[in-house]
C-alpha atoms as a PDB file:
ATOM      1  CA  UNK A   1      49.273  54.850 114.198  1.00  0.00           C
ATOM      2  CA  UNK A   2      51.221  54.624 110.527  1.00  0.00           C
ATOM      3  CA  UNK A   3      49.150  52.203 108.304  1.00  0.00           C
ATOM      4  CA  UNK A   4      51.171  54.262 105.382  1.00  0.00           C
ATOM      5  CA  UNK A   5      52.477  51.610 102.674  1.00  0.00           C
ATOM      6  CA  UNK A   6      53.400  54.282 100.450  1.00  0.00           C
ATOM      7  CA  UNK A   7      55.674  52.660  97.448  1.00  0.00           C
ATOM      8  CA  UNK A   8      55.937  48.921  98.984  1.00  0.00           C
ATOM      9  CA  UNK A   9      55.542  46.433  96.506  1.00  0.00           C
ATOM     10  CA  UNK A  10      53.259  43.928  97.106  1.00  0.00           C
ATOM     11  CA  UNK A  11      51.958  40.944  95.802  1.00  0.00           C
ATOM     12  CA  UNK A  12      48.546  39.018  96.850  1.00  0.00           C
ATOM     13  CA  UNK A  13      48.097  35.970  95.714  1.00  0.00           C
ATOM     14  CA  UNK A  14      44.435  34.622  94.813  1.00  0.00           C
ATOM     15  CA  UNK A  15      43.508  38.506  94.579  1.00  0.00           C
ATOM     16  CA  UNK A  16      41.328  38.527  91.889  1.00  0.00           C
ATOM     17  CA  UNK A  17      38.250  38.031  94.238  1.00  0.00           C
ATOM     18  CA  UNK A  18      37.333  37.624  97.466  1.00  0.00           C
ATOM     19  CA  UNK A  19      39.673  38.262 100.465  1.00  0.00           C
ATOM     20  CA  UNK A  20      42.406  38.180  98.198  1.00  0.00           C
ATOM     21  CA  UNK A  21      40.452  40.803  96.123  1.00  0.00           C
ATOM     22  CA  UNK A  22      39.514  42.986  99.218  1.00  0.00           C
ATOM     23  CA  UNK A  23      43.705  42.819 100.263  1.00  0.00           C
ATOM     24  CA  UNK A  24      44.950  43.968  97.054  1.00  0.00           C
ATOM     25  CA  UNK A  25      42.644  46.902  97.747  1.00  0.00           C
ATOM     26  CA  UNK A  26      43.236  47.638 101.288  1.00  0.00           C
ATOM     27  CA  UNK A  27      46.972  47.644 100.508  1.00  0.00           C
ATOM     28  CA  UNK A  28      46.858  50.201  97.169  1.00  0.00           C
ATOM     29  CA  UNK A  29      44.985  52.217  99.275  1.00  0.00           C
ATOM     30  CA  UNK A  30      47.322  52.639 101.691  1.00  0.00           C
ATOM     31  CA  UNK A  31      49.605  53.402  99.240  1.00  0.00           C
ATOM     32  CA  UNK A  32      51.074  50.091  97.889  1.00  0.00           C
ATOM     33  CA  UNK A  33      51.949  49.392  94.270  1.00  0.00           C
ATOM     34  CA  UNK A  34      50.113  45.965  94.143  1.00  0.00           C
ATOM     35  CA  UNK A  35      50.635  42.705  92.083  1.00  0.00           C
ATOM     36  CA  UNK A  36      47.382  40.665  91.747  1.00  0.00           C
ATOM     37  CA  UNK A  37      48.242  36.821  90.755  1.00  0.00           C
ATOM     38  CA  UNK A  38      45.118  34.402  89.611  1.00  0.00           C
ATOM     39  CA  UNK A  39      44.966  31.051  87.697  1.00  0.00           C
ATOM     40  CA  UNK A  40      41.485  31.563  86.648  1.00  0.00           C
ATOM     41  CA  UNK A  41      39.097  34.504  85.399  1.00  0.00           C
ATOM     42  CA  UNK A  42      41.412  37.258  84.230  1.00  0.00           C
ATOM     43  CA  UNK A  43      38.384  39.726  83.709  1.00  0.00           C
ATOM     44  CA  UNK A  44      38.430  39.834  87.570  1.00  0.00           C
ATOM     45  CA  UNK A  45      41.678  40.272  87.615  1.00  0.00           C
ATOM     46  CA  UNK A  46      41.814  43.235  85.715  1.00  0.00           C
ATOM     47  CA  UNK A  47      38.888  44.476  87.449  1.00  0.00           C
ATOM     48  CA  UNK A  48      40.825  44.573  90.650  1.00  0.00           C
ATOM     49  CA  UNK A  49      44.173  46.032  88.807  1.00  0.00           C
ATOM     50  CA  UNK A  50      42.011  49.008  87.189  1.00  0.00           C
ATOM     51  CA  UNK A  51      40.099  49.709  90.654  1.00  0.00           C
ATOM     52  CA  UNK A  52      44.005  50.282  91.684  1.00  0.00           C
ATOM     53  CA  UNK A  53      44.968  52.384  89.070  1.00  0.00           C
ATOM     54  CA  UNK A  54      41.503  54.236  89.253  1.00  0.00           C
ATOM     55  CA  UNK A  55      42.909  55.527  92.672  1.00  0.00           C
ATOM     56  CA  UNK A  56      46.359  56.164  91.884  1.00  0.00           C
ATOM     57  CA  UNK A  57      48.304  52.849  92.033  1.00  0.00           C
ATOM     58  CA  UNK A  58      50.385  51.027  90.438  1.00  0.00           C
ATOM     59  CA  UNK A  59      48.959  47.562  89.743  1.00  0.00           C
ATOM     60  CA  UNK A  60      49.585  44.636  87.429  1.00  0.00           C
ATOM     61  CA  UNK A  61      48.387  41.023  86.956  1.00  0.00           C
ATOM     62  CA  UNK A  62      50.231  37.819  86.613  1.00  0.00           C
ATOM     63  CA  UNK A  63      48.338  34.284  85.768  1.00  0.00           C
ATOM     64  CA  UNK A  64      50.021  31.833  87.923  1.00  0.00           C
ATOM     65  CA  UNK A  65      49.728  28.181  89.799  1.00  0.00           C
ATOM     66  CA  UNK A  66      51.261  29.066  93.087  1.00  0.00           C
ATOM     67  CA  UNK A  67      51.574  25.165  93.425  1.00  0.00           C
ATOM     68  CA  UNK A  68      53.760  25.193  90.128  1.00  0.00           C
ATOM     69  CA  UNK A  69      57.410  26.065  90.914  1.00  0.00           C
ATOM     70  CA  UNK A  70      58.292  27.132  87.185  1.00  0.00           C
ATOM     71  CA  UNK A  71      55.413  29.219  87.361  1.00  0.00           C
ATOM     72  CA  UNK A  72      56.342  31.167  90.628  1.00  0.00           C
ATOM     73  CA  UNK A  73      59.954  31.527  89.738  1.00  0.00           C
ATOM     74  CA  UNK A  74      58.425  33.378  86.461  1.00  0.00           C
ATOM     75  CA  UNK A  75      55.910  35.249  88.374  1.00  0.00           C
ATOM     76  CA  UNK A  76      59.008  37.096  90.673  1.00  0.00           C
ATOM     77  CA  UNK A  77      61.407  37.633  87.783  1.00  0.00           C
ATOM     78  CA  UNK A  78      58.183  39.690  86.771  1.00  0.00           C
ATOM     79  CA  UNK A  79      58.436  41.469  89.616  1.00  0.00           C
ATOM     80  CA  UNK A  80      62.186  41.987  89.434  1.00  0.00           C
ATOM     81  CA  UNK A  81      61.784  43.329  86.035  1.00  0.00           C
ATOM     82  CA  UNK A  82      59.257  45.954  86.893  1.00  0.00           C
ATOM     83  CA  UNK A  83      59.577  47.158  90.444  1.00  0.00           C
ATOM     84  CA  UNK A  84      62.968  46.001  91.146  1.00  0.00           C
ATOM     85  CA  UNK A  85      61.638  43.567  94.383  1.00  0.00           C
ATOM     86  CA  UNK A  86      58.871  43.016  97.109  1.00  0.00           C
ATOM     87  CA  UNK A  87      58.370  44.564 100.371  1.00  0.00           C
ATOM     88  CA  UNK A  88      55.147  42.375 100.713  1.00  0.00           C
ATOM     89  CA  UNK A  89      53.707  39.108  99.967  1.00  0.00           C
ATOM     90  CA  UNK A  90      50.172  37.912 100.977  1.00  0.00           C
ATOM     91  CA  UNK A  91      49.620  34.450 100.539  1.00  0.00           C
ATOM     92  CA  UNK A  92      46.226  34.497 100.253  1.00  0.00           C
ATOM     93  CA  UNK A  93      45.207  31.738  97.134  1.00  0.00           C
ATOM     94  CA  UNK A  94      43.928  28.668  98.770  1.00  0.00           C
ATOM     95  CA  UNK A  95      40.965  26.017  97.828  1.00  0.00           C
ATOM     96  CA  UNK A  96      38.845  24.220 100.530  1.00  0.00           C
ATOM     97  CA  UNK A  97      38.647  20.885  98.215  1.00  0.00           C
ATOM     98  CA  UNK A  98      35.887  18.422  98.145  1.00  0.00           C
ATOM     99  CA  UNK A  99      33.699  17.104 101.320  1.00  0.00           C
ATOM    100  CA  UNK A 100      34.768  13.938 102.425  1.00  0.00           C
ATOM    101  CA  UNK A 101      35.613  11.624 104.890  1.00  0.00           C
ATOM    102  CA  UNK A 102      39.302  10.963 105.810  1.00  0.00           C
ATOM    103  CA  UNK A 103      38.728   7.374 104.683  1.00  0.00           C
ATOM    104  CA  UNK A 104      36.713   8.219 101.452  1.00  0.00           C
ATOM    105  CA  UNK A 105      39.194  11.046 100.203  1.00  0.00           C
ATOM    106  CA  UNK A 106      41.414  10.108  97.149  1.00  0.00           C
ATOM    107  CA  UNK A 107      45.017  10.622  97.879  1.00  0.00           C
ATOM    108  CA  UNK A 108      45.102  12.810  94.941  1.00  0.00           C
ATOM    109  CA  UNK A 109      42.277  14.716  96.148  1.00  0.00           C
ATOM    110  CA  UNK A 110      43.998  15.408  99.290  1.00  0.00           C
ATOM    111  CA  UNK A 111      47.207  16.386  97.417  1.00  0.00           C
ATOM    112  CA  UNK A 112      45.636  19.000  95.431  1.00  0.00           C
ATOM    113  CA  UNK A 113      44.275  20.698  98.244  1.00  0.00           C
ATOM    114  CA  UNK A 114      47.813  20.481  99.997  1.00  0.00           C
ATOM    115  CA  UNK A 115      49.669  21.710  96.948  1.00  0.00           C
ATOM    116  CA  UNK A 116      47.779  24.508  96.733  1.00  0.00           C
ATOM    117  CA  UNK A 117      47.188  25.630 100.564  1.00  0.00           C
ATOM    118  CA  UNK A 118      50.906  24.966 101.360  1.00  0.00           C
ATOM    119  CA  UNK A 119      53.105  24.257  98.961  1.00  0.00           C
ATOM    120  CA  UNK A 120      52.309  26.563  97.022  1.00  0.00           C
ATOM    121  CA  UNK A 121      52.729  29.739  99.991  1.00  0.00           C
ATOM    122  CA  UNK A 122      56.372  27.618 100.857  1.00  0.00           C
ATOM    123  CA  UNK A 123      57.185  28.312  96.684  1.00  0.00           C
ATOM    124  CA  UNK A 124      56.213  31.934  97.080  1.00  0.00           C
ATOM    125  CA  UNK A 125      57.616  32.810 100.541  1.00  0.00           C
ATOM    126  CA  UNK A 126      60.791  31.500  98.792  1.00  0.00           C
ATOM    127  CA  UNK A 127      60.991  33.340  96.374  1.00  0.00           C
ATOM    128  CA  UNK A 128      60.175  36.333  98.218  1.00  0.00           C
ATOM    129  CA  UNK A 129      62.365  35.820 100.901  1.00  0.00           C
ATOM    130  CA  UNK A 130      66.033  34.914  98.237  1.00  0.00           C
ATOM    131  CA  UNK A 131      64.789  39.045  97.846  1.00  0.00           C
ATOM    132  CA  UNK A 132      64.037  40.093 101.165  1.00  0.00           C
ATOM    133  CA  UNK A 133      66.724  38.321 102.903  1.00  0.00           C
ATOM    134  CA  UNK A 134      69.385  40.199 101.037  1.00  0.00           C
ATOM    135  CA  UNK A 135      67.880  43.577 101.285  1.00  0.00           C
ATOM    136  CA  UNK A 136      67.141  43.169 105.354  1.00  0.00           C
ATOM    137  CA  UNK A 137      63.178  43.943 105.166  1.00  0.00           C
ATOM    138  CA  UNK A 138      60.132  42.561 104.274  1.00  0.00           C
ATOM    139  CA  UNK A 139      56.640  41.115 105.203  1.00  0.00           C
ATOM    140  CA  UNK A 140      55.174  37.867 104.593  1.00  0.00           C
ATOM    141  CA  UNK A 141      51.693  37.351 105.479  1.00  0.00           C
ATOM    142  CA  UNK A 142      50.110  33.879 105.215  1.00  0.00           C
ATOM    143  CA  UNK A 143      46.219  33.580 105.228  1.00  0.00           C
ATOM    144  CA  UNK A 144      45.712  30.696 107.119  1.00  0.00           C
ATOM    145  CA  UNK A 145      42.033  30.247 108.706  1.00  0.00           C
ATOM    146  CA  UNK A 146      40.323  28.836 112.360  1.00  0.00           C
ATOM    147  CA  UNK A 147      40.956  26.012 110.905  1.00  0.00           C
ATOM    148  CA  UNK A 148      44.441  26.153 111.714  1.00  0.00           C
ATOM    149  CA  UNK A 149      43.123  25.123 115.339  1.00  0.00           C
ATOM    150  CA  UNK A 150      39.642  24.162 114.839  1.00  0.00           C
ATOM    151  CA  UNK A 151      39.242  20.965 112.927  1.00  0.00           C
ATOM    152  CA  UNK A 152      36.603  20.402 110.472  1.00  0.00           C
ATOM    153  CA  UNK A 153      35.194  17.152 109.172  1.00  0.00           C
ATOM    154  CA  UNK A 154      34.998  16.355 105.591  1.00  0.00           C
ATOM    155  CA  UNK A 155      38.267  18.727 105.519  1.00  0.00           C
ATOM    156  CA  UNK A 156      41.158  16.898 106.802  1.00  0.00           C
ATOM    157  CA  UNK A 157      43.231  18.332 103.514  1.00  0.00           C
ATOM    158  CA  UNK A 158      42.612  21.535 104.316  1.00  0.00           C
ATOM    159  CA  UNK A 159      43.010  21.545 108.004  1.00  0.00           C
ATOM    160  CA  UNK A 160      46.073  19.889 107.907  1.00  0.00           C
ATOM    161  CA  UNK A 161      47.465  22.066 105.007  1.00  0.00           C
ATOM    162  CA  UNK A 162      46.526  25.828 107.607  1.00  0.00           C
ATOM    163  CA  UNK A 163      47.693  23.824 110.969  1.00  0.00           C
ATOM    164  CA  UNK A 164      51.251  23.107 108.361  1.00  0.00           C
ATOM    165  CA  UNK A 165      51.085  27.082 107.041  1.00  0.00           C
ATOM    166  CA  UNK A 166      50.649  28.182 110.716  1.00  0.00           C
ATOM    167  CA  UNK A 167      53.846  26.065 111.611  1.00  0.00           C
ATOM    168  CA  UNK A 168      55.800  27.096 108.346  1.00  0.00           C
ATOM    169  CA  UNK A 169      54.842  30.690 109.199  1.00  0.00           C
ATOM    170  CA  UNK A 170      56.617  30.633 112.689  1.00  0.00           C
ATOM    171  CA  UNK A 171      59.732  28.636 111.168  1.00  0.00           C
ATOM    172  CA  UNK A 172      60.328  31.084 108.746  1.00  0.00           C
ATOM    173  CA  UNK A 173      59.600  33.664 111.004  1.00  0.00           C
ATOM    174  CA  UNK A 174      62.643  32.585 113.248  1.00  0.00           C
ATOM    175  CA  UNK A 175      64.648  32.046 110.184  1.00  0.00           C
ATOM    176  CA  UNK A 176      64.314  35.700 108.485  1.00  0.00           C
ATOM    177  CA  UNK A 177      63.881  37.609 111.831  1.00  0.00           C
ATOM    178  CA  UNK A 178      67.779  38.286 112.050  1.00  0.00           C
ATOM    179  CA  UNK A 179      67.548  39.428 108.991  1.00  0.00           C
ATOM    180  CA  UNK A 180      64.850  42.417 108.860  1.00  0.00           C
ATOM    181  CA  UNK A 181      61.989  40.017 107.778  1.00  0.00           C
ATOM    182  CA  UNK A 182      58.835  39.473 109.501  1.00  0.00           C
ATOM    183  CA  UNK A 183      56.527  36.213 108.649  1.00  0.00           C
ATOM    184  CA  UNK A 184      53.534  36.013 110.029  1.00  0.00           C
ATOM    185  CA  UNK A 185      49.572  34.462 109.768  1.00  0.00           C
ATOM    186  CA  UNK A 186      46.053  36.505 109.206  1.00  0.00           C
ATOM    187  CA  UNK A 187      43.434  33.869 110.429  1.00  0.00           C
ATOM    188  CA  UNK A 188      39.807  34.887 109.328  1.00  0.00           C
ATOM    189  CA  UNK A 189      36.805  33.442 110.288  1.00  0.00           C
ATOM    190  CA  UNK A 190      33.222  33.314 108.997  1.00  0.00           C
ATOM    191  CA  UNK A 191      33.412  35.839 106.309  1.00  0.00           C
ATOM    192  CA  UNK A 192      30.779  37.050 104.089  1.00  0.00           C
ATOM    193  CA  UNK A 193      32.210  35.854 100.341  1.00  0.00           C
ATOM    194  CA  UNK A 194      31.061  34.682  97.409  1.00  0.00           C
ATOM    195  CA  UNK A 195      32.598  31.169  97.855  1.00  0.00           C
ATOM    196  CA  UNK A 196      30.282  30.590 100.855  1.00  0.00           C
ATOM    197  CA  UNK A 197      27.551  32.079  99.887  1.00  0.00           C
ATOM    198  CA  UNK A 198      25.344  29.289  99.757  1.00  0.00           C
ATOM    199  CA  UNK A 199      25.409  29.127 103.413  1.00  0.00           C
ATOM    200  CA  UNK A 200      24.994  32.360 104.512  1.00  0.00           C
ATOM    201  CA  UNK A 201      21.949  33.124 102.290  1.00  0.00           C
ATOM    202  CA  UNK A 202      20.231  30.183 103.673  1.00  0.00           C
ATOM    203  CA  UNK A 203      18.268  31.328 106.805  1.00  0.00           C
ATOM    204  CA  UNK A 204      18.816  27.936 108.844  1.00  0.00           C
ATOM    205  CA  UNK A 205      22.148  27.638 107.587  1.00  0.00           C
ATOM    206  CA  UNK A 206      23.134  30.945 108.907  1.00  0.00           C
ATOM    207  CA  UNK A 207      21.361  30.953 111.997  1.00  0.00           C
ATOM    208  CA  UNK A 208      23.747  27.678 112.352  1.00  0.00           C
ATOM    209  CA  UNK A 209      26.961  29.356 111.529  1.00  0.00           C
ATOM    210  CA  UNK A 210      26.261  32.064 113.995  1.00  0.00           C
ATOM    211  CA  UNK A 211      25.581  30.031 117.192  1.00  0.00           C
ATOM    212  CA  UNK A 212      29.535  29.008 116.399  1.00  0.00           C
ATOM    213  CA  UNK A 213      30.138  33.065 116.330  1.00  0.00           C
ATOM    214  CA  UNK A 214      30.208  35.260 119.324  1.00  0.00           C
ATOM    215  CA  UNK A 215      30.105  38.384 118.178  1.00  0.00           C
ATOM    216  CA  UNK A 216      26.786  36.961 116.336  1.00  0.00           C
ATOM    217  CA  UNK A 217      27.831  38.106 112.888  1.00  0.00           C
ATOM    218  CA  UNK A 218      29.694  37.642 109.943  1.00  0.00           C
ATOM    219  CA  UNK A 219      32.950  39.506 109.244  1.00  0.00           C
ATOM    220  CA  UNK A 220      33.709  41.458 106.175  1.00  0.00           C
ATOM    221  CA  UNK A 221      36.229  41.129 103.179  1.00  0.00           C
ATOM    222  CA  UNK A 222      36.852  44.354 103.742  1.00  0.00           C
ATOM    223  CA  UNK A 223      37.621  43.614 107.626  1.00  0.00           C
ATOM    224  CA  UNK A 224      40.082  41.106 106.551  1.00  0.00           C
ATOM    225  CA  UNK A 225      41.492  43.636 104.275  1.00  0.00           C
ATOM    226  CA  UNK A 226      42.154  45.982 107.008  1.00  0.00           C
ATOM    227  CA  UNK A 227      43.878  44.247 109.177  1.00  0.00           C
ATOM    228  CA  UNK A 228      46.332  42.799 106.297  1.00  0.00           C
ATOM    229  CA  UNK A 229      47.297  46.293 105.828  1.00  0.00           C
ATOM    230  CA  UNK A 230      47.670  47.053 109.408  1.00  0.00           C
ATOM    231  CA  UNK A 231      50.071  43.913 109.952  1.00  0.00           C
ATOM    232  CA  UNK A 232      52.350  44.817 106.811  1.00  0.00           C
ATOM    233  CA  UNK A 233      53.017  48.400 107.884  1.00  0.00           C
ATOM    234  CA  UNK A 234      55.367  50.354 110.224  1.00  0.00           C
ATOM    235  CA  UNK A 235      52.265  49.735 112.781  1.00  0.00           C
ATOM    236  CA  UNK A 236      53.274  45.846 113.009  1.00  0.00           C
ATOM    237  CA  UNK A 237      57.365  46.352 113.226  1.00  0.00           C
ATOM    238  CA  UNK A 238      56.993  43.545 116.148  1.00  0.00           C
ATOM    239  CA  UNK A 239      54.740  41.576 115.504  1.00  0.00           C
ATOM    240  CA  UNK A 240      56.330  38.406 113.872  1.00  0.00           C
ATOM    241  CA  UNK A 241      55.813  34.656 114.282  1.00  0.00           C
ATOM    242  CA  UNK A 242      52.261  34.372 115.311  1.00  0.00           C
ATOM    243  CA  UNK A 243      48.347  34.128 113.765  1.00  0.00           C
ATOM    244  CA  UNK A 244      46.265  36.692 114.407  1.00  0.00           C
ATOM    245  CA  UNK A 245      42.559  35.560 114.231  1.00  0.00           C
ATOM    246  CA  UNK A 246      39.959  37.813 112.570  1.00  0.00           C
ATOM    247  CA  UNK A 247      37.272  35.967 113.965  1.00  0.00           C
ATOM    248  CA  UNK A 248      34.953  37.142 115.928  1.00  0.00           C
ATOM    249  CA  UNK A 249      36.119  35.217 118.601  1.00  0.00           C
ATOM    250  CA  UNK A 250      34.948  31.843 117.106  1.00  0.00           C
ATOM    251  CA  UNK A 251      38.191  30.368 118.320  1.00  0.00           C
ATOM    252  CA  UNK A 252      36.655  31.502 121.772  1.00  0.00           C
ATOM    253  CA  UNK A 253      35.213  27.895 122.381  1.00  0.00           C
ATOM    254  CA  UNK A 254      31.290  29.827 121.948  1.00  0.00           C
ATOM    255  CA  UNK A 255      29.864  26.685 123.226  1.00  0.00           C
ATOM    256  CA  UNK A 256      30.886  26.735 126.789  1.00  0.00           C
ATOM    257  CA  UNK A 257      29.666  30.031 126.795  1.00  0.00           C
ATOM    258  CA  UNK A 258      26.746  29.074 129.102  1.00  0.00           C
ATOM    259  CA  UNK A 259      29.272  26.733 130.972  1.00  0.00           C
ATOM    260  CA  UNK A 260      30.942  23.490 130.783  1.00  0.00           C
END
């Protein structure tokens, strides 16, 4: 199997920790030059661009609001000065928002969370497909989450923004396919990160989380990683219009597991 991304360009978004951090890394090491976009805590940033270059790659950092159209348009012509193009985008960035009820959530609340979890991958996939279009090849990958299928109280932003990226994805996917372009989703599940980690270093709160898991454990960053590298090389050339879930089955329905 060819998971070789030798001299693809690629650009995570949200890569300056977490899985965003962990894809920037799977992908130089398979050989991508790698753009790593933040809006907050450039240290990290560079910390992730000079693990890159520590190994060989090519790797820069751009500050940018993926919700903020000037900002994205910026961010490409970046790109187009340096490398020329993209072969890759991962739309990774993405906040979960604030608990609360579908009644008790401020409209401007909700927005933020929407502008961020899917406007902002529509601005980027844009941009990178007026690029990809043209040259006949490319790979868009849009972190989306269970929660594209699963729904999740106190999170009606964010479950309506993945459900939306999951239907943008296949859209787009029909749209560029006739023209050398895949689009696609990387689902993860329960995944071991800092953002969470108030739940999973809580015993109860753990032992909670797993009953929802089959596999009975929590996936990896670097899991997530892996198979983002998998899906944008030559391994993936089909594979176009649909989510795959990292999830340790958790979209398996777990609790009929001892029947209905």
């Amino acid at each position: 199997m060819n998971v070789n991304l030798e001299n693809r360009r690629a650009l995570v978004t949200g890569a300056n920790s977490g899985l965003g951090r962990a894809i920037a890394l799977a992908l130089g090491a398979a050989g991508a030059r790698v753009a790593i976009d933040y809006v907050s805590d450039p240290g990290a940033a560079e910390e992730v661009a000079d693990a890159l270059r520590a190994d060989g790659t090519d790797a820069m950092t751009f500050r940018a609001d993926v919700s903020a159209k000037d900002q994205v348009e910026a961010m490409f012509a970046a790109l187009d000065a340096r490398w020329g193009g993209i072969d890759v985008l991962v739309n990774n960035a993405g906040v979960d928002g604030e608990r609360a009820m579908g009644w008790e959530v401020s409209p401007d609340d909700w927005w933020h969370v929407l502008a961020i979890d899917l406007l902002g991958p529509f601005l980027c996939a844009r941009e990178a497909l007026r690029r990809m279009v043209p040259q006949g090849s490319g790979v868009i990958i849009n972190v989306t989450s269970v929660h594209e299928v699963i729904p999740w109280t106190g999170y009606s932003a964010y479950t309506a923004a993945k459900a939306g990226l999951s239907m943008l994805t296949k859209t787009l996917a029909q749209e560029a396919g006739p023209h050398g372009v895949r689009v696609l989703a990387l689902a993860p599940g329960a995944i071991r990160t800092p953002i969470n980690e108030a739940v999973w270093s809580d015993p109860d709160s753990l032992a909670d989380l797993l009953t929802k898991v089959p596999m009975n454990r929590l996936g990896t960053p670097e899991e997530i990683g892996a198979m983002a590298a998998v899906l944008a090389s030559d391994a993936a050339t089909y594979v176009s219009g649909s989510t795959v879930f990292v999830d340790g089955a958790m979209t398996a329905y777990p609790a009929f597991a001892h029947g209905g």
